[in-house]
Protein backbone atom coordinates (compact mmCIF):
# COMPACT_ATOMS: atom_id res chain seq x y z
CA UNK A 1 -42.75 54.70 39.00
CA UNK A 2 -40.35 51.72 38.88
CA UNK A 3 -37.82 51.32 36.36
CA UNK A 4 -36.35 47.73 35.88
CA UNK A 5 -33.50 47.63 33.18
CA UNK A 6 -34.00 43.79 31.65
CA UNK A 7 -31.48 44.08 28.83
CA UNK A 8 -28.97 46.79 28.44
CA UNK A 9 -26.06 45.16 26.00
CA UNK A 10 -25.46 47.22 22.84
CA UNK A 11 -26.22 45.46 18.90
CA UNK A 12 -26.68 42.21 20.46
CA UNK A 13 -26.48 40.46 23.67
CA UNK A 14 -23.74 39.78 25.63
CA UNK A 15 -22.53 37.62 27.74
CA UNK A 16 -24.73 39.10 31.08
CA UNK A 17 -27.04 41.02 29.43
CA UNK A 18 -29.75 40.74 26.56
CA UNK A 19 -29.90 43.59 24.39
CA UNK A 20 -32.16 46.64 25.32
CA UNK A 21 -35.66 46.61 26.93
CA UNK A 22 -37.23 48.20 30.01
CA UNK A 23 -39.80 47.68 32.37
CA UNK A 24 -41.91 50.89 33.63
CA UNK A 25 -44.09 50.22 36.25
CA UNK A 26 -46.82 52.67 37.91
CA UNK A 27 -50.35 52.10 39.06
CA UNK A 28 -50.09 48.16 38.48
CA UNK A 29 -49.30 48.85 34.30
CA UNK A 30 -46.42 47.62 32.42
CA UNK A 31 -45.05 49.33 29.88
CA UNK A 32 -41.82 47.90 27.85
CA UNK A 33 -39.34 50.35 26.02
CA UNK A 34 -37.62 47.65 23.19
CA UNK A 35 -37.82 44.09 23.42
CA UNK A 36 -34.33 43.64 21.53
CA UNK A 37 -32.22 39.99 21.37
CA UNK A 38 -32.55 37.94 24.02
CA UNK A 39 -34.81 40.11 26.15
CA UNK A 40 -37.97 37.91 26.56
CA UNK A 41 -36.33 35.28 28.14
CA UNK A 42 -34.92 37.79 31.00
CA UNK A 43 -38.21 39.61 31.36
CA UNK A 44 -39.55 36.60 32.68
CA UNK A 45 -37.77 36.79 35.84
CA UNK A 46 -39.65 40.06 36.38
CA UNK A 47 -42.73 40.21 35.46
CA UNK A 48 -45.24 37.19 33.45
CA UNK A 49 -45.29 36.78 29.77
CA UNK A 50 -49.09 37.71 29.91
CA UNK A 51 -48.57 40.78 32.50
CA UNK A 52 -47.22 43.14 30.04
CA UNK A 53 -49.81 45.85 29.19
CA UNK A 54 -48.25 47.73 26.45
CA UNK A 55 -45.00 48.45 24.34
CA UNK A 56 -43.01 50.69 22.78
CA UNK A 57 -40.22 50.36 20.16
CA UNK A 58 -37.77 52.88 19.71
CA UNK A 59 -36.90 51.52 16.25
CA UNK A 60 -36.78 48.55 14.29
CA UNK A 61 -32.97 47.39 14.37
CA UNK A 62 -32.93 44.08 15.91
CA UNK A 63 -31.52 44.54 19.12
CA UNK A 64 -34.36 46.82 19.88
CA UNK A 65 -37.18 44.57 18.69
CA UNK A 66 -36.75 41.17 17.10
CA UNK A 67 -37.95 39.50 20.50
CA UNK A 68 -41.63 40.47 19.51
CA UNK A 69 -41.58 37.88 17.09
CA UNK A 70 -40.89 35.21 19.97
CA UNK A 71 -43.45 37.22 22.45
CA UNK A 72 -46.11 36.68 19.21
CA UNK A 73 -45.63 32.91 19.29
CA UNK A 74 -45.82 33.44 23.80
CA UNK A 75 -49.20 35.28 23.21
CA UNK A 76 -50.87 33.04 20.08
CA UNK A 77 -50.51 29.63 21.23
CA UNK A 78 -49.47 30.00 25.19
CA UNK A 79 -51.89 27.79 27.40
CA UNK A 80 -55.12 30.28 27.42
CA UNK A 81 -54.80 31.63 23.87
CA UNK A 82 -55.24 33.47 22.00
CA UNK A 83 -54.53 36.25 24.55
CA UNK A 84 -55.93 39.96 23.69
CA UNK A 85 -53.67 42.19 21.47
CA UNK A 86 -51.69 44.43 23.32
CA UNK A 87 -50.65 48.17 21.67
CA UNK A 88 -47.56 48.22 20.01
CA UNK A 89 -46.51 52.40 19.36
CA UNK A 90 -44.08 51.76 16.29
CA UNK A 91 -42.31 53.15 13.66
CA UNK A 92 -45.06 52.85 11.06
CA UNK A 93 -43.45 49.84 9.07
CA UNK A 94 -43.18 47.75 12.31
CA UNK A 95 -45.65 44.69 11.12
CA UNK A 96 -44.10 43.62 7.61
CA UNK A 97 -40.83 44.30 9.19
CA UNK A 98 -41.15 42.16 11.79
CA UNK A 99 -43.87 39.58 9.90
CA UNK A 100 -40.65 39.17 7.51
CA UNK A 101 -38.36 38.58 10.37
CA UNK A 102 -40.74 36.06 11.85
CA UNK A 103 -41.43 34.58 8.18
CA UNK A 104 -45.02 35.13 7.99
CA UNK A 105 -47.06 36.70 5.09
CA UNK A 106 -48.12 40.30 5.87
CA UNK A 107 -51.63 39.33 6.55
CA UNK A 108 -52.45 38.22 9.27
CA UNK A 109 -48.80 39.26 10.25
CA UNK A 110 -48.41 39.66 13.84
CA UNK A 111 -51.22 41.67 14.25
CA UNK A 112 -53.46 38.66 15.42
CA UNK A 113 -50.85 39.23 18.87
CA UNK A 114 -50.38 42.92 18.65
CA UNK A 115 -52.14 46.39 17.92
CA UNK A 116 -49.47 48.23 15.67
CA UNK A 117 -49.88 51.54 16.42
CA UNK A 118 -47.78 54.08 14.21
CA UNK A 119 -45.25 56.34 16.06
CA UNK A 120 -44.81 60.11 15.36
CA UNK A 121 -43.71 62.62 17.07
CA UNK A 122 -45.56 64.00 19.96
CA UNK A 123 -47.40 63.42 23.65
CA UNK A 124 -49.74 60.32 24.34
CA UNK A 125 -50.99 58.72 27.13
CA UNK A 126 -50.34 54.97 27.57
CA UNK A 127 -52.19 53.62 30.63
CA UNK A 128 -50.86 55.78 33.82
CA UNK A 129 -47.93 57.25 31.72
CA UNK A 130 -47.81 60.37 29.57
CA UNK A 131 -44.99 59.26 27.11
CA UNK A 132 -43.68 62.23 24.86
CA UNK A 133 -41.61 60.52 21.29
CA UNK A 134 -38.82 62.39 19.43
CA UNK A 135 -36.86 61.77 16.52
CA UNK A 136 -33.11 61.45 17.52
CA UNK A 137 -30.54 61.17 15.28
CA UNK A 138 -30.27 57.75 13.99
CA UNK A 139 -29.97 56.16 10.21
CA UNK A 140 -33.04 54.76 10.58
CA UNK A 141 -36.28 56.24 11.59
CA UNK A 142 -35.72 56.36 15.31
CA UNK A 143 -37.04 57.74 18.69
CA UNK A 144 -36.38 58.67 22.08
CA UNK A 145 -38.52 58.67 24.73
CA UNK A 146 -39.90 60.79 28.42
CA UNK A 147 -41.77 59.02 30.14
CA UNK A 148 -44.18 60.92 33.02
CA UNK A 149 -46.13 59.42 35.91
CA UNK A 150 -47.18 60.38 39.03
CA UNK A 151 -44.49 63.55 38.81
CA UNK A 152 -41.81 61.46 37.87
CA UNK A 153 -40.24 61.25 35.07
CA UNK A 154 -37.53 58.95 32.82
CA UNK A 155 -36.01 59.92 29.87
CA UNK A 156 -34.91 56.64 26.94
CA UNK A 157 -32.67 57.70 24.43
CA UNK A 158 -33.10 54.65 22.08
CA UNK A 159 -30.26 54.88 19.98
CA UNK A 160 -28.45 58.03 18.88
CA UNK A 161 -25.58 60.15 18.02
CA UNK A 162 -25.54 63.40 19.95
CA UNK A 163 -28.91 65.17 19.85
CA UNK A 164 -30.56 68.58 20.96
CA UNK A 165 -33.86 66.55 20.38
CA UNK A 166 -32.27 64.34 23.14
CA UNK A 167 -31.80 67.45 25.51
CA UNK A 168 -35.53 68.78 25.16
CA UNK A 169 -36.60 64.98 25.95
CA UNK A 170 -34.59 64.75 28.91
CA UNK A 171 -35.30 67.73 30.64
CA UNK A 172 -35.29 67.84 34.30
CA UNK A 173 -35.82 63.73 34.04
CA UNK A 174 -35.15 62.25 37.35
CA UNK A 175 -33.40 59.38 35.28
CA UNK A 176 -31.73 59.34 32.09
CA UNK A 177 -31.09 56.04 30.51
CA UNK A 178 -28.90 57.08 27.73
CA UNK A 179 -26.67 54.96 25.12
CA UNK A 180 -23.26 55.16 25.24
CA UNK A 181 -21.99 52.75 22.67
CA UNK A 182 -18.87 53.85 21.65
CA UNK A 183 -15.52 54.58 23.58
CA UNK A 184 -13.19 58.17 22.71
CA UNK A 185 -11.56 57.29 20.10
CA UNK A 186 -10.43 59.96 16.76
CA UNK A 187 -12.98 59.47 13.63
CA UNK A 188 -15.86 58.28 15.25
CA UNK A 189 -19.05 58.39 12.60
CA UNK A 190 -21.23 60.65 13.10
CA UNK A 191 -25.05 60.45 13.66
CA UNK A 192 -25.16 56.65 14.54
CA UNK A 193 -24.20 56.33 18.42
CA UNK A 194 -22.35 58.67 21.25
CA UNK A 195 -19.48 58.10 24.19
CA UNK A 196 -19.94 58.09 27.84
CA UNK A 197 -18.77 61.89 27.68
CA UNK A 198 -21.01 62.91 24.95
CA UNK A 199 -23.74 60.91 27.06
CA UNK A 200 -22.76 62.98 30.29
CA UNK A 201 -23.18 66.16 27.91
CA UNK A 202 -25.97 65.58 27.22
CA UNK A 203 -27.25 64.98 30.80
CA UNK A 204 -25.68 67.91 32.03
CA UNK A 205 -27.66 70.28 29.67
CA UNK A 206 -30.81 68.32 30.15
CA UNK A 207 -30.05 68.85 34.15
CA UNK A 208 -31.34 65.19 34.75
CA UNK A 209 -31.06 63.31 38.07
CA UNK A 210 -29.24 60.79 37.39
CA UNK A 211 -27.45 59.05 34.35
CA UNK A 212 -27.26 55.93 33.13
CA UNK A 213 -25.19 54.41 30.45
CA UNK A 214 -26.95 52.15 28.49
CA UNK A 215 -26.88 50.10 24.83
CA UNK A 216 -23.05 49.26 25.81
CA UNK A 217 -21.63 47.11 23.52
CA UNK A 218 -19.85 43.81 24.63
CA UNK A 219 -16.62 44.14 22.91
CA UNK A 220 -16.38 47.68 24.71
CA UNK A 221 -13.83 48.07 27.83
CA UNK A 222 -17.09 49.63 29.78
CA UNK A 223 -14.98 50.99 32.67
CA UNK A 224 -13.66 53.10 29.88
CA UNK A 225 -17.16 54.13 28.37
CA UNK A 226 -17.70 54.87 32.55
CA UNK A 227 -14.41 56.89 32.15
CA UNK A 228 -15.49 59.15 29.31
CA UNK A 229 -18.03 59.70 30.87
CA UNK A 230 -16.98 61.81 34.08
CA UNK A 231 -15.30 64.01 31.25
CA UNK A 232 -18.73 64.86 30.52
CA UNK A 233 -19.13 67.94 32.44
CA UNK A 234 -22.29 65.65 34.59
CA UNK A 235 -22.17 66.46 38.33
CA UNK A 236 -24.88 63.96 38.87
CA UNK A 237 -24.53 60.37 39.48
CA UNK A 238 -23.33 58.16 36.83
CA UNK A 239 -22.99 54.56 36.43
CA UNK A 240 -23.22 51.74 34.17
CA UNK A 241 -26.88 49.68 32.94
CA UNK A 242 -26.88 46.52 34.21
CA UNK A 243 -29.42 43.98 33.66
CA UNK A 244 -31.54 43.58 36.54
CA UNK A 245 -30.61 46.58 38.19
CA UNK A 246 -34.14 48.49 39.56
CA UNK A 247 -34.94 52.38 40.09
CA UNK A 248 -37.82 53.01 42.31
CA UNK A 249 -38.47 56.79 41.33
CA UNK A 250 -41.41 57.00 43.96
């Protein structure tokens, strides 16, 4: 399995990074995790807009999935359209959300581009992979995800604060990509986002592989989220997301 990291920048893009998306790769499938701000213009220096086999949104904030609308407009009227509709593993609201962000009427929505297919919690099989969703602790209706091919295994925390759904998800993963969006500082809210040390926590009890800090947030000093981070208690390697960076877990 090959894990490329396209976008990695927290709530919206930054300055060398879109905001979060994925690319898993086994067996010649693609699989995207998020397709957030700015992402689909990055992804195309990996992989072709008409290559991608199958997605899967975490949640429905828009750094995590307002891209779709421009990958609908790729897919509909590209140069051998209309392409066939890929699956799309969603909250269950996905296509008026995102027909509404796009400004189209619910019907035919985006679903002329896309199969919506309602997330829940539990194990499917997408292509090669053997994907396992849980709901993390979020304000909105939001998952994490482990991933599983070919004995490998990656574990996506989408967005949360800290999480013993995140632990059970992450368990033995060789790779953690986990958010990290805000730096130590007193009165941080609860149940929205974590620090590099609550990341590193996390990773610790999960005894993953290796850990990396993702969803960082451009206003962030990140060699301080990096920082918090080896407070963590995390023996394991850590570093920081960056966007193009690849993990060949074969």
């Amino acid at each position: 399995m090959k894990v490329t990291v396209v976008g990695c920048s927290g709530s919206y893009p930054g300055p060398d990074s879109p905001a979060s998306c994925y690319l898993l790769e086994a067996d010649g499938f693609r699989l995207l995790l998020d397709l957030g701000s700015g992402a689909l213009g990055a992804l195309q220096r990996h992989v072709g807009l008409y290559d991608v086999d199958a997605i899967c949104l975490s949640h429905l904030h828009a750094d995590h999935c307002l891209d779709l609308c421009g990958y609908h407009v790729a897919r509909t009227y590209g140069p051998e359209a209309p392409y066939p509709a890929i699956p799309v593993h969603a909250p269950a609201d996905a296509p008026s959300r995102l027909a509404a962000a796009y400004g189209m009427p619910d019907e035919p929505g985006l679903e002329t581009a896309f199969d919506f297919v309602p997330l829940e919690p539990g194990c499917f099989e997408i292509g090669p992979f053997v994907l396992t969703a849980g709901l993390v602790n979020h304000p909105v209706e939001a998952y994490g995800f482990r991933v599983a091919a070919g004995g490998r295994a990656v574990a996506y925390s989408g967005d949360t604060g800290e999480c013993e759904e995140l632990v059970k998800l992450a368990g033995g993963a060789d790779l953690l990509l986990c958010e990290a969006s805000f730096v130590e500082r007193p009165g941080l809210p609860e149940g929205l986002h974590m620090t590099g040390r609550q990341a590193a926590e996390h990773a610790a009890k999960a005894d993953v592989g290796r850990l990396v800090l993702t969803h960082l947030v451009p206003w962030n000093d990140q060699a301080a989220v990096l920082g918090d981070a080896a407070d963590g208690g995390y023996g394991g390697p850590i570093e920081l997301a960056r966007s193009g960076a690849v993990y060949d877990l074969a």
